[in-house]
C-alpha atoms as a PDB file:
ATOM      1  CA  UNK A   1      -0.868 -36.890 -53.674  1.00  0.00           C
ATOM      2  CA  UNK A   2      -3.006 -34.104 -55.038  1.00  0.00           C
ATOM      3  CA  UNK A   3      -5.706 -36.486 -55.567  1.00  0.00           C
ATOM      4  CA  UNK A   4      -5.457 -37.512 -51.598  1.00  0.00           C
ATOM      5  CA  UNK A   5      -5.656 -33.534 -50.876  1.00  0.00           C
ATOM      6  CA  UNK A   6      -8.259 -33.318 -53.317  1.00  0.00           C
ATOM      7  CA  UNK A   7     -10.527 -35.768 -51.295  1.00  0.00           C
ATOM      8  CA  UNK A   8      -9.705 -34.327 -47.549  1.00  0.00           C
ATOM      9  CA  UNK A   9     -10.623 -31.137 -49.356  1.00  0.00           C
ATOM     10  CA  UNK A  10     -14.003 -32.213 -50.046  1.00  0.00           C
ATOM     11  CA  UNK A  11     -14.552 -34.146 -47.281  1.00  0.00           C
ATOM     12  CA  UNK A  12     -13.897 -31.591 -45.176  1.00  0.00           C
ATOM     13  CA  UNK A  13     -16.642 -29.174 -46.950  1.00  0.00           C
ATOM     14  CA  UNK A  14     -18.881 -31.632 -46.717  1.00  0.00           C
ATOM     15  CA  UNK A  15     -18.428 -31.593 -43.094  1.00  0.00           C
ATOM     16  CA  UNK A  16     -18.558 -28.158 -42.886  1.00  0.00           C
ATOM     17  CA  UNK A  17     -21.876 -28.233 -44.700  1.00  0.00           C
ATOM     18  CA  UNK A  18     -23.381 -30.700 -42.311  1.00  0.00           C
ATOM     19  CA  UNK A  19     -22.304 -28.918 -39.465  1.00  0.00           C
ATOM     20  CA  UNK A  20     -23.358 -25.308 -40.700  1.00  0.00           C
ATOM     21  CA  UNK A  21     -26.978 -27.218 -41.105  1.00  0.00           C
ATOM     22  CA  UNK A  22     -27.138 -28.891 -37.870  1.00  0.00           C
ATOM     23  CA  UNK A  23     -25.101 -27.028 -35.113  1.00  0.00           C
ATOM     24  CA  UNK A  24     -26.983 -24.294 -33.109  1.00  0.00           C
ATOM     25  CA  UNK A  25     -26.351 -20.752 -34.575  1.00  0.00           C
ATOM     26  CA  UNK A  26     -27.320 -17.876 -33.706  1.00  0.00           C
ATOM     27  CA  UNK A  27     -28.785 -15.602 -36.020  1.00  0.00           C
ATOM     28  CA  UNK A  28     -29.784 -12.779 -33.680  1.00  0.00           C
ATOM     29  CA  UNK A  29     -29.845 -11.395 -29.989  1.00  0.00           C
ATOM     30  CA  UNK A  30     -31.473  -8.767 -27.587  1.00  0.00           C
ATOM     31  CA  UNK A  31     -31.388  -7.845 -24.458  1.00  0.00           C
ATOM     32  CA  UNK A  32     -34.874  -7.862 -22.571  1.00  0.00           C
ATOM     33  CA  UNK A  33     -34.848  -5.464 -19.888  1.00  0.00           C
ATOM     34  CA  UNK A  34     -37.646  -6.373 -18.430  1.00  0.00           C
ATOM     35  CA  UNK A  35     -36.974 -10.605 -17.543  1.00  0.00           C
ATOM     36  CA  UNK A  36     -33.150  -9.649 -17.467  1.00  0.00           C
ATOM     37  CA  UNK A  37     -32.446 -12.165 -20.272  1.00  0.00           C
ATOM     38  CA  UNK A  38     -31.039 -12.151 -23.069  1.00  0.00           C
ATOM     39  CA  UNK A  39     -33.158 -13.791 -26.412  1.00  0.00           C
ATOM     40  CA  UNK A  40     -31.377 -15.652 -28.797  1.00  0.00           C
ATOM     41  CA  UNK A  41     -33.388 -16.353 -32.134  1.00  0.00           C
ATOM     42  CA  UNK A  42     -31.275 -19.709 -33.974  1.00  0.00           C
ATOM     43  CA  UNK A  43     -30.716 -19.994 -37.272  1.00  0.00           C
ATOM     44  CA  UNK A  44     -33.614 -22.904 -37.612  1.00  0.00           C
ATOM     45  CA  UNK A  45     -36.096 -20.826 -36.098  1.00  0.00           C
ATOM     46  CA  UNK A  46     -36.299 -22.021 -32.437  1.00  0.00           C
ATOM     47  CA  UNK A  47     -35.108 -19.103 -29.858  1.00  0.00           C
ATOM     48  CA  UNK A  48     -33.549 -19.763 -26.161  1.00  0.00           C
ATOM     49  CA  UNK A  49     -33.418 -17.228 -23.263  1.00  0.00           C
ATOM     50  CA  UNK A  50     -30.935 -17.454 -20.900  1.00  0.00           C
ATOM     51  CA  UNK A  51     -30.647 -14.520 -17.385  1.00  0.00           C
ATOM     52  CA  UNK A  52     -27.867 -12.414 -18.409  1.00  0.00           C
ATOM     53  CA  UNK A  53     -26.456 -12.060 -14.966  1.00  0.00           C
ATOM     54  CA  UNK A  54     -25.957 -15.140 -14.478  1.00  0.00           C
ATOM     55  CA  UNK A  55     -23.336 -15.515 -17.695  1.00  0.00           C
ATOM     56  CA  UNK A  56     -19.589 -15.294 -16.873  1.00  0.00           C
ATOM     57  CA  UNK A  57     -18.439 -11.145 -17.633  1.00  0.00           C
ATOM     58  CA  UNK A  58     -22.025  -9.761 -17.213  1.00  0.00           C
ATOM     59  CA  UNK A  59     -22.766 -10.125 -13.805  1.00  0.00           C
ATOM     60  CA  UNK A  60     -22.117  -6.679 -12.739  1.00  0.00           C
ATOM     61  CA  UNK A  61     -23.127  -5.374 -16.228  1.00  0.00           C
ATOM     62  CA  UNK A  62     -25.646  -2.511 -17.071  1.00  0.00           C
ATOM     63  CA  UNK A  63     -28.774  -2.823 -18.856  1.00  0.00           C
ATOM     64  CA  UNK A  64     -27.578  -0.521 -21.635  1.00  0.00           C
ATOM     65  CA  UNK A  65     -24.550  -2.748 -21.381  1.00  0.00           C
ATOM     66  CA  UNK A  66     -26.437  -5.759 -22.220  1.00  0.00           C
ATOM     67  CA  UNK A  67     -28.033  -4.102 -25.062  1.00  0.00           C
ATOM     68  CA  UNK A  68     -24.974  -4.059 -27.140  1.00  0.00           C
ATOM     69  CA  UNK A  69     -24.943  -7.770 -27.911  1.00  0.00           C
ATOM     70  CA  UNK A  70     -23.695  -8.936 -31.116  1.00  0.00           C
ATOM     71  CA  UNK A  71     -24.005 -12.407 -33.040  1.00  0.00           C
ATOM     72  CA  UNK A  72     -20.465 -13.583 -33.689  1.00  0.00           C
ATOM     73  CA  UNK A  73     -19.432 -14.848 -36.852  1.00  0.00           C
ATOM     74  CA  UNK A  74     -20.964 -17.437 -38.005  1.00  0.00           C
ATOM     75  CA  UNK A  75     -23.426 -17.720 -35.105  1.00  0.00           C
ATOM     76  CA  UNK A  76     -21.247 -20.111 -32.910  1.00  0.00           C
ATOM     77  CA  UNK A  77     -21.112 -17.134 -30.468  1.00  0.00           C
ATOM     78  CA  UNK A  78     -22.315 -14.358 -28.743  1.00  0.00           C
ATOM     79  CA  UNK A  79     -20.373 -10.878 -27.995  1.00  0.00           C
ATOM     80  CA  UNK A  80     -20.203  -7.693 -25.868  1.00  0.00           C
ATOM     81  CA  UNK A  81     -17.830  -5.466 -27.189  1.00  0.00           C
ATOM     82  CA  UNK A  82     -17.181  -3.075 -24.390  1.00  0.00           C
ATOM     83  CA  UNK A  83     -17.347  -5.857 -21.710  1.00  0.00           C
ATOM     84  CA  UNK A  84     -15.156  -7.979 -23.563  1.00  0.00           C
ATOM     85  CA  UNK A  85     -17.223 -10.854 -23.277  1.00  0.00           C
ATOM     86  CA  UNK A  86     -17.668 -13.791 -25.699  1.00  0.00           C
ATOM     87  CA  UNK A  87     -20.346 -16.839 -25.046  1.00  0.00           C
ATOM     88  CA  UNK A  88     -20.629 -19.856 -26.843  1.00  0.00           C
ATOM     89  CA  UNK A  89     -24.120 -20.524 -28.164  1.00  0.00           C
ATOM     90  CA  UNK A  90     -23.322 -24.438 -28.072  1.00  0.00           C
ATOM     91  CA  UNK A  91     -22.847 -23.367 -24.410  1.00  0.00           C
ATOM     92  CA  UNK A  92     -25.316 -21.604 -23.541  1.00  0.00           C
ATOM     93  CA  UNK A  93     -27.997 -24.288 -24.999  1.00  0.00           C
ATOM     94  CA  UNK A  94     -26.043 -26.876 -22.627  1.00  0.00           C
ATOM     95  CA  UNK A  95     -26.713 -24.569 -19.938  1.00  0.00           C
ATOM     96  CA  UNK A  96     -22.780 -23.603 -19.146  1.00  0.00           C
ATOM     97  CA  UNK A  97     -22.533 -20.026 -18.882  1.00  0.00           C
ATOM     98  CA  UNK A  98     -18.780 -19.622 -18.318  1.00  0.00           C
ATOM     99  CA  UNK A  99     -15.572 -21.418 -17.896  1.00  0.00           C
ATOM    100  CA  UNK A 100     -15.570 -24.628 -15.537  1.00  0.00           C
ATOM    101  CA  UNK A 101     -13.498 -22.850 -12.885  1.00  0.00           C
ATOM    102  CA  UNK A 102     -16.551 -19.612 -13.030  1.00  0.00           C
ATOM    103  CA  UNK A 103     -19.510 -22.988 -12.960  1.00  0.00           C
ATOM    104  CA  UNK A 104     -17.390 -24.636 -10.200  1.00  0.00           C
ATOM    105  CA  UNK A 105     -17.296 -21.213  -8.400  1.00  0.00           C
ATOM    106  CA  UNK A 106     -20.906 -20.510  -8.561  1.00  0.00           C
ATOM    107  CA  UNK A 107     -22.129 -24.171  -7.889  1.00  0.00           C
ATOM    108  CA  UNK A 108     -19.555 -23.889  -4.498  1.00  0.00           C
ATOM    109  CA  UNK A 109     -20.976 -20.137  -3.197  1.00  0.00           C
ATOM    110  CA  UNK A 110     -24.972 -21.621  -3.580  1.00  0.00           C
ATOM    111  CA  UNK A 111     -23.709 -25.163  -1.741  1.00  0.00           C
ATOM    112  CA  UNK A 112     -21.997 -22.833   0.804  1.00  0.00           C
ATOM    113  CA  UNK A 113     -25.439 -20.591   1.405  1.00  0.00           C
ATOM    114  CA  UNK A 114     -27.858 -23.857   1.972  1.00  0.00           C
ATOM    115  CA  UNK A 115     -28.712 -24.473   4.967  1.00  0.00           C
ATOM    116  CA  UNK A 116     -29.988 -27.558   6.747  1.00  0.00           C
ATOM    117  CA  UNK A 117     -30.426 -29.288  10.100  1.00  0.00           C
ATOM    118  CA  UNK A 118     -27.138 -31.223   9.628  1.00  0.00           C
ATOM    119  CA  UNK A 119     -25.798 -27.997   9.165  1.00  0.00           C
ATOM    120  CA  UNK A 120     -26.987 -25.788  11.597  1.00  0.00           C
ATOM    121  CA  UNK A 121     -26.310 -28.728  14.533  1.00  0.00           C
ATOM    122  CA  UNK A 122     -22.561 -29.273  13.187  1.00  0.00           C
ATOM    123  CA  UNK A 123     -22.513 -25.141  13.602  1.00  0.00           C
ATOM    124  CA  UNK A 124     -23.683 -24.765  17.239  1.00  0.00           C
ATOM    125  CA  UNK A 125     -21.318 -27.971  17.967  1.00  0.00           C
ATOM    126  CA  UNK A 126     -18.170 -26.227  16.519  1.00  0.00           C
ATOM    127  CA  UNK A 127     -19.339 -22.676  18.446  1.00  0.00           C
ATOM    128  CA  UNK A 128     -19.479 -25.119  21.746  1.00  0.00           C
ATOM    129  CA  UNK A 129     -16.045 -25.657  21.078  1.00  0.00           C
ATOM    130  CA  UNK A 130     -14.937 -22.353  20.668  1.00  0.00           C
ATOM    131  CA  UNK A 131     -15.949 -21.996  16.936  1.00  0.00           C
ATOM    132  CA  UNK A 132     -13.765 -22.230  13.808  1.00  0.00           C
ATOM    133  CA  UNK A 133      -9.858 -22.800  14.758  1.00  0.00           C
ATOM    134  CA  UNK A 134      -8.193 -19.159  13.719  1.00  0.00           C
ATOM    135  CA  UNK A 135      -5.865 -19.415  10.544  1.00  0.00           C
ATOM    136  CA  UNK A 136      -2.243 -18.921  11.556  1.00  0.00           C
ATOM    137  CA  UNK A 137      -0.137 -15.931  10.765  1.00  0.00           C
ATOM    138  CA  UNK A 138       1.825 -15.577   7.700  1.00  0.00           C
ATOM    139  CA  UNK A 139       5.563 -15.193   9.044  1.00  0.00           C
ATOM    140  CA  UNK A 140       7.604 -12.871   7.047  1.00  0.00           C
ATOM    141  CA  UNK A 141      11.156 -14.290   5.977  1.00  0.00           C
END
């Protein structure tokens, strides 16, 4: 028995080795004020940018706000201590920035604000017809 925990023990620092050497970590971040980004430098010397305000929890955030970003940990992660906002570099490299339900959300509003032919010609035959049915009250019990 102690030689079976032995084994998963090493195994599993061997994984953690590989993993330390191959997943993305960060090993530092800024703020640039001037794109509106925020620069990531990794941990095997390539650097992403990604546009802050477009990251679940900073939309509505400050410049000097954005300035107080902080590597988390081991790197995995990137954090805004007065926001209270925590991205995963693994993430943010895949180009998710934010839950599904925030992605799903955003990717719905910009599908909502295109506009097309289709679109406009389904619009004018709806207003023909009186134009969107009104929602029915809400009876109180």
């Amino acid at each position: 028995m102690r030689d079976d925990l032995s084994t998963m023990i090493a195994e599993a620092e061997r994984r953690g080795t590989r993993s330390m050497s191959t997943e993305p970590r960060a090993r530092k971040a800024r703020y640039d004020r001037k794109t509106g980004r925020v620069v990531v430098d990794l941990a095997n010397g390539c650097s992403f940018a990604f546009p802050a305000r477009k990251a679940q929890g900073l939309e509505r955030a400050s410049d000097a706000e954005l300035a107080q970003v902080e590597v988390l940990g081991l790197g995995l992660g990137l954090h805004w201590e007065r926001l209270d906002v925590d991205l995963s570099v693994p993430g943010l490299l895949a180009g998710l920035f934010g839950t599904k339900a925030y992605t799903d959300r955003q990717r719905a509003a910009r599908a909502g604000s295109a506009t097309s032919a289709a679109k406009a010609a389904a619009a004018r035959r709806n207003g023909a017809k009186g134009g969107r049915p009104r929602k029915a009250a809400k009876r109180a019990c």
